[in-house]
Protein backbone atom coordinates (compact mmCIF):
# COMPACT_ATOMS: atom_id res chain seq x y z
CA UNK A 1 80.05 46.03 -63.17
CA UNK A 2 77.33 48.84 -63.96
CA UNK A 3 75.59 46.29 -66.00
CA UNK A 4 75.19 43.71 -62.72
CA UNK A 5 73.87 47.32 -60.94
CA UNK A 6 71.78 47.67 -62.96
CA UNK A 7 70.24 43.95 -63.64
CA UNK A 8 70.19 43.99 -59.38
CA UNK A 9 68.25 47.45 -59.29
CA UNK A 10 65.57 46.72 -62.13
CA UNK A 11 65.38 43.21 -60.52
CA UNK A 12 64.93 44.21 -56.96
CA UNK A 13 63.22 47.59 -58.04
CA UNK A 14 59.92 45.13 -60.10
CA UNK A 15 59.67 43.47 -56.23
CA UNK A 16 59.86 46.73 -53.66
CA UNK A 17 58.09 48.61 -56.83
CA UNK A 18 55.02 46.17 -56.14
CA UNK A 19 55.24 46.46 -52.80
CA UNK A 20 55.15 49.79 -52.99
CA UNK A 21 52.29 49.78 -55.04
CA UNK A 22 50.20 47.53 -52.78
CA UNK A 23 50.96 49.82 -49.79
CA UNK A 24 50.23 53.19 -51.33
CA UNK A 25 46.97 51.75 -52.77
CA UNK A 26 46.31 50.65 -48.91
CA UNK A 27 46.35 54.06 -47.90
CA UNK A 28 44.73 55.53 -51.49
CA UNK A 29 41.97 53.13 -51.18
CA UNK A 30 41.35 54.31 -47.55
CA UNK A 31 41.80 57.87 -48.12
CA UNK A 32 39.70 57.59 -51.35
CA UNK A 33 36.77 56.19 -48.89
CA UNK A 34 37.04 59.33 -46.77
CA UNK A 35 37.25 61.67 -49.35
CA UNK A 36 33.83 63.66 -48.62
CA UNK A 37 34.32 66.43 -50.90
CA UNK A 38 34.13 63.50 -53.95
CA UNK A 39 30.67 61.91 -52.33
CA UNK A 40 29.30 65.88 -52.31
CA UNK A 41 30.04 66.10 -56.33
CA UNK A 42 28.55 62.34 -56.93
CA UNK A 43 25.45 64.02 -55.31
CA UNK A 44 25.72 67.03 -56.84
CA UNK A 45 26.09 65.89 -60.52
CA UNK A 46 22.96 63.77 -59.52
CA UNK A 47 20.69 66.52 -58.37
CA UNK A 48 19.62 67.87 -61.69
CA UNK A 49 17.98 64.49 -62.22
CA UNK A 50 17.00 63.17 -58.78
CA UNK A 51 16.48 66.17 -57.18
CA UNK A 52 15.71 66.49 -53.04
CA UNK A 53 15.88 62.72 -53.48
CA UNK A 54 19.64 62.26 -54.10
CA UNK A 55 20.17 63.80 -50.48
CA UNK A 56 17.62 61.42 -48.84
CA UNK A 57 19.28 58.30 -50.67
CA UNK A 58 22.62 59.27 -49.80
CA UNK A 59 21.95 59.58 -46.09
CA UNK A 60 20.41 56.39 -45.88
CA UNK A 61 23.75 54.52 -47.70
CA UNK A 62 25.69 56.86 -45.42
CA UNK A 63 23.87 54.78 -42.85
CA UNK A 64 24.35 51.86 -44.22
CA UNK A 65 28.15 52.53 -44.63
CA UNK A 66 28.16 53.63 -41.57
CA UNK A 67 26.81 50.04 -39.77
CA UNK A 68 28.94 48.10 -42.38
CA UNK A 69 32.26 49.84 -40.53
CA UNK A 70 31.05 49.23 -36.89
CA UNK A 71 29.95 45.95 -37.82
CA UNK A 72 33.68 45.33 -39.32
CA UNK A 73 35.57 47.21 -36.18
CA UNK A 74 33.43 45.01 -34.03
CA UNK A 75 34.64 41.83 -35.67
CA UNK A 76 37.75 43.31 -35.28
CA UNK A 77 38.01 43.72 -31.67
CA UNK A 78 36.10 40.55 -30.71
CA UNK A 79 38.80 38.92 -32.78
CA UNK A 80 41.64 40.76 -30.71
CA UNK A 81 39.78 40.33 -27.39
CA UNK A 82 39.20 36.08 -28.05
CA UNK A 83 43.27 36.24 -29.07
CA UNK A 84 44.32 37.86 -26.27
CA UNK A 85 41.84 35.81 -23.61
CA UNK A 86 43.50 32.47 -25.40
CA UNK A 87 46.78 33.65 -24.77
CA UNK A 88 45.96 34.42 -21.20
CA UNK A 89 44.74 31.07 -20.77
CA UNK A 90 47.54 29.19 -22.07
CA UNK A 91 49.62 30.98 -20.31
CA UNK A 92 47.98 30.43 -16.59
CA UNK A 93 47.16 26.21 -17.73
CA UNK A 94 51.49 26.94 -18.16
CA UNK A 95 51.52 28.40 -14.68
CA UNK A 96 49.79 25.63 -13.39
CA UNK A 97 51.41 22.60 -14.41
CA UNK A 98 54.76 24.41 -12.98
CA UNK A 99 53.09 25.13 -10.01
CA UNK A 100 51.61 21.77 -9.15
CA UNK A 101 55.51 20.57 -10.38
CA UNK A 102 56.57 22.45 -7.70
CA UNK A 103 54.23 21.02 -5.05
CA UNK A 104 54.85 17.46 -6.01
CA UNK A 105 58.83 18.12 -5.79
CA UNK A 106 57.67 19.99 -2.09
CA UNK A 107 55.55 16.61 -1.14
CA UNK A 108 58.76 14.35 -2.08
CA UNK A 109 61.20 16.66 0.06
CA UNK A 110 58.30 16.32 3.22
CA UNK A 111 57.85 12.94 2.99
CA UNK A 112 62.02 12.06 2.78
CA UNK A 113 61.98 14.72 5.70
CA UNK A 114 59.13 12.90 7.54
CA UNK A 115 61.06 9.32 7.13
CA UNK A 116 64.14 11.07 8.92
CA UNK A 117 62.04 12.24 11.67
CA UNK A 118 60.46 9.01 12.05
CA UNK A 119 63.87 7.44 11.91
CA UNK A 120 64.90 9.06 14.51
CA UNK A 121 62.22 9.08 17.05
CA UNK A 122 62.76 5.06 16.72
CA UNK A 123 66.05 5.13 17.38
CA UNK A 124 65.14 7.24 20.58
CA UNK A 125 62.33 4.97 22.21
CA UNK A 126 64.29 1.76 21.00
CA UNK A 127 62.42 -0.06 19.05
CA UNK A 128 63.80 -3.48 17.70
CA UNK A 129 62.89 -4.57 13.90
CA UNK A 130 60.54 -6.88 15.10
CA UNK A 131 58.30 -4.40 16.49
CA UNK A 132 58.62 -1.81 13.66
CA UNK A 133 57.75 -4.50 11.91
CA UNK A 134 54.32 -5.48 13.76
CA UNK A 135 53.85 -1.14 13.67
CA UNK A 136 54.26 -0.58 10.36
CA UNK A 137 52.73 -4.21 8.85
CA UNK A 138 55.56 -4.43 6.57
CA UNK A 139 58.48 -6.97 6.08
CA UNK A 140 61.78 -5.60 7.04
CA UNK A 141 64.92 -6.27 5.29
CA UNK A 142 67.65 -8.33 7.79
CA UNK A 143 71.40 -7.59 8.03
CA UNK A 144 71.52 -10.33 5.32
CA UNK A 145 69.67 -8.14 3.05
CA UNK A 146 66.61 -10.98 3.28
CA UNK A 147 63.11 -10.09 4.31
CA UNK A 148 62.41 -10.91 7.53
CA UNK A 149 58.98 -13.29 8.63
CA UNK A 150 56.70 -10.98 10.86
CA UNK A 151 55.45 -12.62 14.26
CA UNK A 152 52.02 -14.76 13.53
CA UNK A 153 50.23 -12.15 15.47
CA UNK A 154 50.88 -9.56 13.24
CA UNK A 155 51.02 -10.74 9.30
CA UNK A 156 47.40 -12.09 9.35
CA UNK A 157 45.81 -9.02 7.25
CA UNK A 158 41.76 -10.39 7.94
CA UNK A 159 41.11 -9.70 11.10
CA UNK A 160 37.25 -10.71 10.96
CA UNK A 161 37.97 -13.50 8.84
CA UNK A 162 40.83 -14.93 10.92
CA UNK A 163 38.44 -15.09 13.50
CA UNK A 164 35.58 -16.96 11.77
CA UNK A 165 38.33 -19.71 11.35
CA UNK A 166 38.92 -19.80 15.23
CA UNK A 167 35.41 -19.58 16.28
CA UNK A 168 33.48 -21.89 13.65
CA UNK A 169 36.75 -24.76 13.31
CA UNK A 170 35.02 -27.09 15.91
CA UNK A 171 31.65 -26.26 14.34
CA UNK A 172 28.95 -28.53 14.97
CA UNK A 173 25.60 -28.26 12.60
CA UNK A 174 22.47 -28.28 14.67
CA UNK A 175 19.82 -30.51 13.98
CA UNK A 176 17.64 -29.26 10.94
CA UNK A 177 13.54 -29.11 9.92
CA UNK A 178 13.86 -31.14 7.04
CA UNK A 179 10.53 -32.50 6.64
CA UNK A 180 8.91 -29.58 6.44
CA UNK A 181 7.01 -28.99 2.68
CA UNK A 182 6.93 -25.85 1.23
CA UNK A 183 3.04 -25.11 1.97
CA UNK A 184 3.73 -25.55 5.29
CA UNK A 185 7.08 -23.36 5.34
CA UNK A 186 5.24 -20.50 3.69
CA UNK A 187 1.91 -20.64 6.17
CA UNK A 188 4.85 -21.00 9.31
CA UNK A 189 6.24 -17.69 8.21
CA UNK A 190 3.26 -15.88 8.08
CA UNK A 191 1.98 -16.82 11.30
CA UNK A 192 5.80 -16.61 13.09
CA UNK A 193 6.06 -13.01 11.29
CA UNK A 194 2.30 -12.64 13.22
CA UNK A 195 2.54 -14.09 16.59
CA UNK A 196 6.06 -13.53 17.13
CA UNK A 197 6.75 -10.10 15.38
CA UNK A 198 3.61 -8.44 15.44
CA UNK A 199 4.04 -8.40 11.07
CA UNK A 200 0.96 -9.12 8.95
CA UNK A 201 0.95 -10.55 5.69
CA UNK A 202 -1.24 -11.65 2.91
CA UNK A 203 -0.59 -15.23 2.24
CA UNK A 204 -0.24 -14.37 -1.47
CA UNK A 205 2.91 -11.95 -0.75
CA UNK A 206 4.30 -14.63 1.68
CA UNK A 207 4.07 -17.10 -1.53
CA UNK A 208 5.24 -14.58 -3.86
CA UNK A 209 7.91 -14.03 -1.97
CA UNK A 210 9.11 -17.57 -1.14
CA UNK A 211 8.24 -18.52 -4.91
CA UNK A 212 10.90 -15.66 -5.87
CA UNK A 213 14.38 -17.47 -3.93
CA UNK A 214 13.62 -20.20 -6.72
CA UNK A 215 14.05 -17.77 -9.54
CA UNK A 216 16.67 -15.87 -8.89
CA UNK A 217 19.57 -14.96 -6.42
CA UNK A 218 18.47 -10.88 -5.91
CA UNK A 219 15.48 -10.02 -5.05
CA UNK A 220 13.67 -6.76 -5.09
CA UNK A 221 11.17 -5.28 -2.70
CA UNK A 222 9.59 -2.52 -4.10
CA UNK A 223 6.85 -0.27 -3.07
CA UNK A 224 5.93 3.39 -1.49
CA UNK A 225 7.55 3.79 2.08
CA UNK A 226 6.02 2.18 4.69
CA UNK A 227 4.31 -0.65 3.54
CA UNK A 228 6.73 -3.10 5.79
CA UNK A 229 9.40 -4.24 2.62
CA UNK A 230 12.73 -4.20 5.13
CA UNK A 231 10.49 -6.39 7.78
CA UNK A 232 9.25 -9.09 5.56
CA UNK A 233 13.03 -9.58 4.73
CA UNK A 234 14.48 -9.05 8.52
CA UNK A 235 11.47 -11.52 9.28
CA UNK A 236 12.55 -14.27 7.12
CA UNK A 237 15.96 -14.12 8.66
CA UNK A 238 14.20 -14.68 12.11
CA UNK A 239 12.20 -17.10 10.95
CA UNK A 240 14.94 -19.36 9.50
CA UNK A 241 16.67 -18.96 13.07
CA UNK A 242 19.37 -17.03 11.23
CA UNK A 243 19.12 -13.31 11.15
CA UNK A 244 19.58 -11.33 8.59
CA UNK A 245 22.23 -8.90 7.43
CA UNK A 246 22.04 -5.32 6.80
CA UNK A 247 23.23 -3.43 4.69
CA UNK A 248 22.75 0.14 4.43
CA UNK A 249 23.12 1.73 1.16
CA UNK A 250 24.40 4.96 1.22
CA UNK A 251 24.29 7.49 -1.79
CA UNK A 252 28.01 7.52 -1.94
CA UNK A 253 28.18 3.72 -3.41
CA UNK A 254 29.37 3.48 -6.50
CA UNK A 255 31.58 0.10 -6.81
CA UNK A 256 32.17 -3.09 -5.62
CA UNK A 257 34.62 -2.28 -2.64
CA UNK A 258 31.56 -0.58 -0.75
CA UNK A 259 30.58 -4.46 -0.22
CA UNK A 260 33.46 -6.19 -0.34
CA UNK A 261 35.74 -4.11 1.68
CA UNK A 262 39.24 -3.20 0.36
CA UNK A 263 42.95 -2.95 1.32
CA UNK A 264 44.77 -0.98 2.63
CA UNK A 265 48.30 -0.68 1.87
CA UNK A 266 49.67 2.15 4.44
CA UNK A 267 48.23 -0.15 7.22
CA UNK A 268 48.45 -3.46 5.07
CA UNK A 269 44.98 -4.59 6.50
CA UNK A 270 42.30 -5.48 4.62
CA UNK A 271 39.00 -3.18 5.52
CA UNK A 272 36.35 -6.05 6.03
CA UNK A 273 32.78 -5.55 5.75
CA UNK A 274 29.59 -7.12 7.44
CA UNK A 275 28.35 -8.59 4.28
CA UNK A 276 32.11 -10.27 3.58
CA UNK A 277 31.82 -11.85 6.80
CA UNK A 278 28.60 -12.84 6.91
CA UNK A 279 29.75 -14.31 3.34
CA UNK A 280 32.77 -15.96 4.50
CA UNK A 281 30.82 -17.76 7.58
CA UNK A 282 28.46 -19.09 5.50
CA UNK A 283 31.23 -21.46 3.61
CA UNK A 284 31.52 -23.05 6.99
CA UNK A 285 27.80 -24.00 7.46
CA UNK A 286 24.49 -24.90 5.67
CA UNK A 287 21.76 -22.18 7.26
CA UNK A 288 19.79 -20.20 4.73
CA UNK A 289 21.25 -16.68 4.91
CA UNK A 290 19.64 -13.61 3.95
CA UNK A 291 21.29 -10.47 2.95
CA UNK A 292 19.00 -6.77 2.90
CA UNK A 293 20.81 -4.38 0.87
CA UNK A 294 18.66 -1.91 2.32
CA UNK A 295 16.94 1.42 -0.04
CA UNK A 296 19.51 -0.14 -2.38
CA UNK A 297 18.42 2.29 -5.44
CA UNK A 298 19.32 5.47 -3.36
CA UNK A 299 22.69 4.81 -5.14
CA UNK A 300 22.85 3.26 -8.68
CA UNK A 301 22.68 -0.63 -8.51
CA UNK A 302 24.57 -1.49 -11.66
CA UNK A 303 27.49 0.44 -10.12
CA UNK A 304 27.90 -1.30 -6.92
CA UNK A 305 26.59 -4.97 -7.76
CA UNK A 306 27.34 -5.25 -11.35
CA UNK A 307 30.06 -7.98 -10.62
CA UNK A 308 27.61 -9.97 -8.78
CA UNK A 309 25.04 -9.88 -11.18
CA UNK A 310 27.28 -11.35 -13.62
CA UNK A 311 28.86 -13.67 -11.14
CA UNK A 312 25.36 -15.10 -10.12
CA UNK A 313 24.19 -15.71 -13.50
CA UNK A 314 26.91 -18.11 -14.27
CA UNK A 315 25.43 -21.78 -15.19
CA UNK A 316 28.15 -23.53 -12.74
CA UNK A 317 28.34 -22.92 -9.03
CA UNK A 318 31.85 -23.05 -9.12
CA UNK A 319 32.07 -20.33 -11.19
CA UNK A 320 30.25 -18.15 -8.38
CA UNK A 321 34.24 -16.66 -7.25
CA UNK A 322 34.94 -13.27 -6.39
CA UNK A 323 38.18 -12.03 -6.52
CA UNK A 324 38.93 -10.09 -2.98
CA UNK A 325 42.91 -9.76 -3.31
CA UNK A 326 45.08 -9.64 -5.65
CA UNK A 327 47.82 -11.85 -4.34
CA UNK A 328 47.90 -14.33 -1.61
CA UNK A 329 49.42 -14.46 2.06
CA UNK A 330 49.88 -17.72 3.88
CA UNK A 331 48.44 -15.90 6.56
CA UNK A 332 45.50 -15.27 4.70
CA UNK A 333 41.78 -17.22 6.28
CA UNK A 334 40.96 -20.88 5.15
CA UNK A 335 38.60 -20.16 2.56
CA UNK A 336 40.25 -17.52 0.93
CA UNK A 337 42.54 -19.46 -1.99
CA UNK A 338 44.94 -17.35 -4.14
CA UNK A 339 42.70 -14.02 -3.22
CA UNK A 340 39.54 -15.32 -4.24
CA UNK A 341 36.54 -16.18 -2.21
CA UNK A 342 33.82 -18.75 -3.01
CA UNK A 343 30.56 -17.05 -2.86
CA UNK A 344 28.51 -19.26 -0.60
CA UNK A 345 25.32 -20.91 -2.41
CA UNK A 346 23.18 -20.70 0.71
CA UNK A 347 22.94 -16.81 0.30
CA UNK A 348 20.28 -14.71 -1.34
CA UNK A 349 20.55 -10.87 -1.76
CA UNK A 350 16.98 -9.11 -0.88
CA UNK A 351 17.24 -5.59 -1.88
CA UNK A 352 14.38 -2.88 -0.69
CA UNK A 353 13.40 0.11 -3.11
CA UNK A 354 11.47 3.21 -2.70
CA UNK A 355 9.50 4.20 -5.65
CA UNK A 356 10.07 8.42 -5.17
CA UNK A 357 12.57 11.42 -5.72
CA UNK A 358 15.27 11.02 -4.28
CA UNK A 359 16.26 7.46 -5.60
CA UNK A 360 17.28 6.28 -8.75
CA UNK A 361 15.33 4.27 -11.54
CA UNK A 362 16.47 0.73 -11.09
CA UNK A 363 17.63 -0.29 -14.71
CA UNK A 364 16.14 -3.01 -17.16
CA UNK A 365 20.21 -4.63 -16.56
CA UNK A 366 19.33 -5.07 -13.20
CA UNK A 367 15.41 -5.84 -13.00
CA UNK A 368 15.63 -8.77 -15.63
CA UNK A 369 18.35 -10.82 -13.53
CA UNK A 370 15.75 -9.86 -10.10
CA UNK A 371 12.31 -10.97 -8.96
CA UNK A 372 10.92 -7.79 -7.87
CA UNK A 373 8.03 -7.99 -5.33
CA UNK A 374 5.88 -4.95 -4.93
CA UNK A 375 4.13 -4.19 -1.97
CA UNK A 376 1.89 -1.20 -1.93
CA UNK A 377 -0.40 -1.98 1.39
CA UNK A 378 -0.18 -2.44 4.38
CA UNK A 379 -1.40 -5.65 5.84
CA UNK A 380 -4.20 -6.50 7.87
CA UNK A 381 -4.31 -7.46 11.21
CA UNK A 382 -5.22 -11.10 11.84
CA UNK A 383 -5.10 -13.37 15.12
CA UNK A 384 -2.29 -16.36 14.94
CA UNK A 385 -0.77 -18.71 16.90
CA UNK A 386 2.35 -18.70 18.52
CA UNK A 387 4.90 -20.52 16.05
CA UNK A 388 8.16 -20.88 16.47
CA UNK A 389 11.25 -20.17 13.71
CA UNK A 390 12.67 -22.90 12.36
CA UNK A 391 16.19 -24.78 12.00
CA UNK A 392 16.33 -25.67 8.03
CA UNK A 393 19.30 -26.34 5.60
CA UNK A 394 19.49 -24.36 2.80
CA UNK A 395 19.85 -27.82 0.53
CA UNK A 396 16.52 -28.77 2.11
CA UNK A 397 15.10 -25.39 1.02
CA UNK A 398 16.81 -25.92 -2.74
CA UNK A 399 14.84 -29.64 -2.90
CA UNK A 400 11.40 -28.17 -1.57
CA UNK A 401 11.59 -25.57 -4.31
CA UNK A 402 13.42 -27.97 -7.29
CA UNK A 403 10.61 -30.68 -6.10
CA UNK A 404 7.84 -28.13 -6.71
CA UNK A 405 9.72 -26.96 -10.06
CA UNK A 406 10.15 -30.72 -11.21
CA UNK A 407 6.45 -31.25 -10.10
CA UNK A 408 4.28 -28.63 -11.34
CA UNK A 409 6.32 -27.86 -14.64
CA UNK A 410 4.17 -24.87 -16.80
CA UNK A 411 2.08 -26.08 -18.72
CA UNK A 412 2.39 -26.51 -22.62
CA UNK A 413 -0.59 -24.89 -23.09
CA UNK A 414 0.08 -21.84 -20.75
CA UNK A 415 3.30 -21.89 -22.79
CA UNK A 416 1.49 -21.41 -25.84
CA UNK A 417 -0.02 -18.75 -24.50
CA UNK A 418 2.77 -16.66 -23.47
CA UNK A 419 4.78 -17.24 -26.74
CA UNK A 420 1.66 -15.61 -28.61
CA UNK A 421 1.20 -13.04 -26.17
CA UNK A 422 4.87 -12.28 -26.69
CA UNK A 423 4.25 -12.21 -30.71
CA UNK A 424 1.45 -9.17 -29.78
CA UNK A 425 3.80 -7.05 -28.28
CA UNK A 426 6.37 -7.81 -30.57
CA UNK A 427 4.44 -6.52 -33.16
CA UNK A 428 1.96 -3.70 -31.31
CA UNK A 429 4.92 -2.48 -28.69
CA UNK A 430 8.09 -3.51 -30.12
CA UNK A 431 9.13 -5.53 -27.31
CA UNK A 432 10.11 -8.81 -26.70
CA UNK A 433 10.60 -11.12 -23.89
CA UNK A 434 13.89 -12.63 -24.08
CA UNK A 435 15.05 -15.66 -22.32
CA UNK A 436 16.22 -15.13 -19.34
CA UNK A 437 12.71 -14.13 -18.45
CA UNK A 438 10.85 -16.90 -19.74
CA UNK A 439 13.64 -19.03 -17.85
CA UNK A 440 12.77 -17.26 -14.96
CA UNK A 441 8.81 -17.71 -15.43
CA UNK A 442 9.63 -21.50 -15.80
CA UNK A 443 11.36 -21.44 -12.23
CA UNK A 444 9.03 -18.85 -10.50
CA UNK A 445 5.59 -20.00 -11.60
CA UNK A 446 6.18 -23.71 -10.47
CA UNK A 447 7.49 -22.68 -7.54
CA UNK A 448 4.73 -20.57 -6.70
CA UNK A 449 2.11 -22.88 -7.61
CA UNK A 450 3.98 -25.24 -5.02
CA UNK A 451 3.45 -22.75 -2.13
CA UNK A 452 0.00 -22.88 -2.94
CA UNK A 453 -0.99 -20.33 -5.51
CA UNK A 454 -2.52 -21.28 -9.10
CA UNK A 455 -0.36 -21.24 -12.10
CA UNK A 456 -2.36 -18.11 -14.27
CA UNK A 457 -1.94 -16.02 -11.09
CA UNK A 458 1.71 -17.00 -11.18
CA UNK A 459 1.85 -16.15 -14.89
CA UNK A 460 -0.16 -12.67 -14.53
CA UNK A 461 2.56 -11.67 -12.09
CA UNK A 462 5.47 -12.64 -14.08
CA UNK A 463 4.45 -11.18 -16.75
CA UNK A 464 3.00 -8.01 -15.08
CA UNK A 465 6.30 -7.58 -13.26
CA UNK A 466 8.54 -8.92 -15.76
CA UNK A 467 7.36 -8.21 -19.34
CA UNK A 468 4.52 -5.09 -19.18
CA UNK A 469 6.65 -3.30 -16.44
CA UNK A 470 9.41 -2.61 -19.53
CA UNK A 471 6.49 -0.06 -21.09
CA UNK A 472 7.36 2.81 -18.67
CA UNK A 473 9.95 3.13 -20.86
CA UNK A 474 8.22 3.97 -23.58
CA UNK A 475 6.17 7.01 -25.17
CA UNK A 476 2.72 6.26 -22.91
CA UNK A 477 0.88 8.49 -25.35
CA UNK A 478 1.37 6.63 -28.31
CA UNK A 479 0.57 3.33 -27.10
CA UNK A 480 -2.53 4.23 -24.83
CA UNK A 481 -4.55 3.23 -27.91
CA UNK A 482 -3.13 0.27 -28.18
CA UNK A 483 -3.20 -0.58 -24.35
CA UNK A 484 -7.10 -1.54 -24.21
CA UNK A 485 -5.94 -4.11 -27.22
CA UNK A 486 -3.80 -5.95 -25.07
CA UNK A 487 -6.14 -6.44 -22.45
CA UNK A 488 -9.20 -7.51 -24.52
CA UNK A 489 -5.97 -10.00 -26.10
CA UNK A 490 -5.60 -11.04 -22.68
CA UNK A 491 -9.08 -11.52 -21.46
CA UNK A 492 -9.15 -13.68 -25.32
CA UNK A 493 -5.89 -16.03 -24.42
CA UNK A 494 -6.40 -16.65 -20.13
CA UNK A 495 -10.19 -15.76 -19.93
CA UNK A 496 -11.84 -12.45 -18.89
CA UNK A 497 -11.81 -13.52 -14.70
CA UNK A 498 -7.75 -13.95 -14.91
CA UNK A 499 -4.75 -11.98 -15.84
CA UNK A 500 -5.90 -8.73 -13.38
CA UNK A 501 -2.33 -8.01 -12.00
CA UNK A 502 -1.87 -7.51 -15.67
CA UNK A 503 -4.72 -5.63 -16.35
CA UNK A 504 -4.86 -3.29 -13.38
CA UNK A 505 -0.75 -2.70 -14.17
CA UNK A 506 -1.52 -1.88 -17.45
CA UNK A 507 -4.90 0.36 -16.67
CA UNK A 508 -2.38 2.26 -14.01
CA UNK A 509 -0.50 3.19 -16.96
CA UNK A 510 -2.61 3.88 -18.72
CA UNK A 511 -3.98 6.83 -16.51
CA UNK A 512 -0.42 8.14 -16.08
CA UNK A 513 -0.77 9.67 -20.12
């Protein structure tokens, strides 16, 4: 027995014998750094040699010592404070989830409480099923334990739409312009926007600007504010005996229900905007329609018409569907079928920008699927007149641009042109055209040579627009050298008297460095 004693107590002893070793050099090391009567003999024995100058070096590692311990007890008490704010903050996130626990659990007992009340207060004025039914927008479950139908009055969730199918079903089409050429439709305009308006136009914007519906589906009229962009696009509307709809951007758009419209499912009604039915009237007839999405870049574009940009890129107009609900009602309008909605292809979207502040940069996304139009003066006034708007079909407009595409096709030569043009900046600016924008050059160009412009001036704005616009993206300063290259390129390809959209654009820039 004394021998297991003693194997326990040598055994146990080696272990708390360390221990104790580590601990009382904790405290010898710490007394043996305050032990000021040893530093005074270290300096002392060093005198003899040194001199005065064992004091002096002494006080400065006394010093030195000295910052070395704050430095430490610093660290120290950062390291304690950090801890403790941690804990503090885990502990109030803790506090927090409980508390908002608690609300929710408070919400569920106010809303069961609210259904009681409710419950009662229809038991007290009497009403039957039926007309909770028609309140509330809901089906109600019978005695059978089936869902009841609601009336016909009160089940039809598009109100707006519900009454485009009453008021267009015995729709008769009135009898259209279509002889008119497009010359002649583009002079009309101007001198309707003139005499009937009091709007002046250059002809070249008025053919810039009917050129641009054969290009593309959105397009964008840019300029400083002022210079008449929302006009020229209310105009056409009036001119085309079909005005045009609104639609006021607002800073707080930022997806597609701001144009759509969306449901609601305490009232189960579906919110309906002006541009949904102005969309859903034009299935029932052929009139060109024109929509303004008016200072559309005060809120970002790709957020709110991303969908349609995608939509109205697809090759096949039956692709062109938008899906408005997610299920389907037999109440639900004509033309809606299983919660989609054919966009109509006898709309085009005219947005207006303001080149300043307090609007955002419209992105390359959304600029290479648009025409954009600038328009930076104001017109001058001229004597016209009176003309009248006219009644056309929007297939008649298609033809009188496709004719004009079909007849004055770009040139192979002109093509030439632009695919070594588009080598040079490849290889001096590191951008290329892509082609969606030579597809679009190919529709616009045509087109606006068959309103009456010249195919290089149709080019130079393409391009200028299109192509040269995409170097305000890029470091001005290191390619203002190579900016008088590209003219003296151009001036070498289309002749020194053409290309000066191009020129001046690039010139402007150019200055900005």
């Amino acid at each position: 027995m004394d021998t297991i004693f003693k194997f326990l107590f040598e055994f146990l002893g080696q272990f708390f014998g360390s221990l104790w070793s580590i601990i009382a050099g904790l405290f010898k090391g710490i007394a043996g750094m305050f032990d000021f009567p040893a530093y005074i003999n270290i300096i002392n024995s060093f005198t003899t040699e040194l001199g005065g100058l064992a004091w002096v070096i002494a006080i400065v590692a006394i010093l030195v010592l000295a910052a070395v311990l704050v430095a430490a007890v610093w660290l120290i008490v950062v390291s304690i404070k950090k801890f403790i704010r941690s804990h503090r903050r885990r502990k109030d996130t803790d506090s927090l989830i409980e508390e908002v626990q608690a609300l929710n659990k408070e919400v569920m007992r106010l809303n069961l409480e609210k259904d009681k009340i409710l419950s009662m207060k229809v038991s007290q004025i009497g009403l039957n099923p039926n007309e909770i039914a028609e309140l509330t927008g809901e089906e109600l479950e019978t005695l059978n334990g089936e869902k009841g139908k609601k009336e016909d009055t009160s089940d039809k969730r598009f109100y707006k739409l519900a009454e485009i199918d009453d008021i267009w079903a015995n729709y008769k089409p009135p009898v259209y312009n279509n002889d008119i050429t497009l010359p002649e439709f583009c002079e009309q305009f101007r001198m309707f926007a003139c005499s009937r308006l009091g709007l002046y136009y250059d002809i070249k914007l008025i053919r810039l600007f009917v050129a641009a519906f054969a290009s593309t589906r959105l397009i964008i009229l840019q300029g400083i504010s002022g210079t008449g962009k929302t006009s020229l696009a209310y105009a056409f509307g009036k001119f085309v005996n079909n005005p045009s709809i609104i639609a006021s951007v607002q800073p707080s758009w930022r997806d597609r229900t701001e144009l759509f419209g969306y449901f609601n499912e305490f009232t189960k009604k579906f919110n309906e905007t002006e541009l949904l039915r102005a969309m859903y009237e034009a299935s029932y007839n052929e009139n060109v329609y024109a929509v303004i999405l008016d200072e559309m870049n005060i809120a970002r574009v790709e957020y709110y018409f991303a969908e349609m940009l995608s939509i109205l890129e697809m090759p096949s107009r039956n692709e062109w569907v938008v899906d408005i609900i997610p299920n389907a009602w037999p109440s639900d309008p004509k033309h809606i079928k299983n919660g989609q909605l054919q966009i109509p292809p006898n709309m085009w979207y005219i947005g207006t920008a303001n080149n300043d502040d307090s609007t955002f940069a419209i992105t390359d996304k959304v600029y290479d699927r648009a025409m954009p139009i600038n328009i930076d003066t104001k017109g001058v006034a001229f004597e016209a007149p009176d003309t009248a708007p006219i009644n056309i079909s929007y297939k008649h407009f298609e033809d009188i641009l496709n004719q004009a595409k079909a007849t004055y096709v770009v040139s192979e030569e002109s093509l030439k042109k632009v695919s070594l043009l588009d080598d040079y900046v490849i290889e001096h600016f590191r951008i290329a055209f892509g082609n969606r924008i030579v597809k679009q050059l190919r529709d616009f160009v045509p087109a606006y040579v068959g309103c009456g412009g010249t195919e290089v001036d149709g080019l130079d704005y393409v391009l200028a627009r299109k192509v040269f616009r995409k170097f305000e993206s890029l470091n001005l300063s290191y390619i203002r050298d190579e900016i008088d290259g590209l003219c003296a390129y151009l001036d070498e390809l289309f002749g020194e008297e053409n290309m000066n959209e191009s020129k001046e654009y690039l010139r402007m820039l150019k200055k900005l460095v």
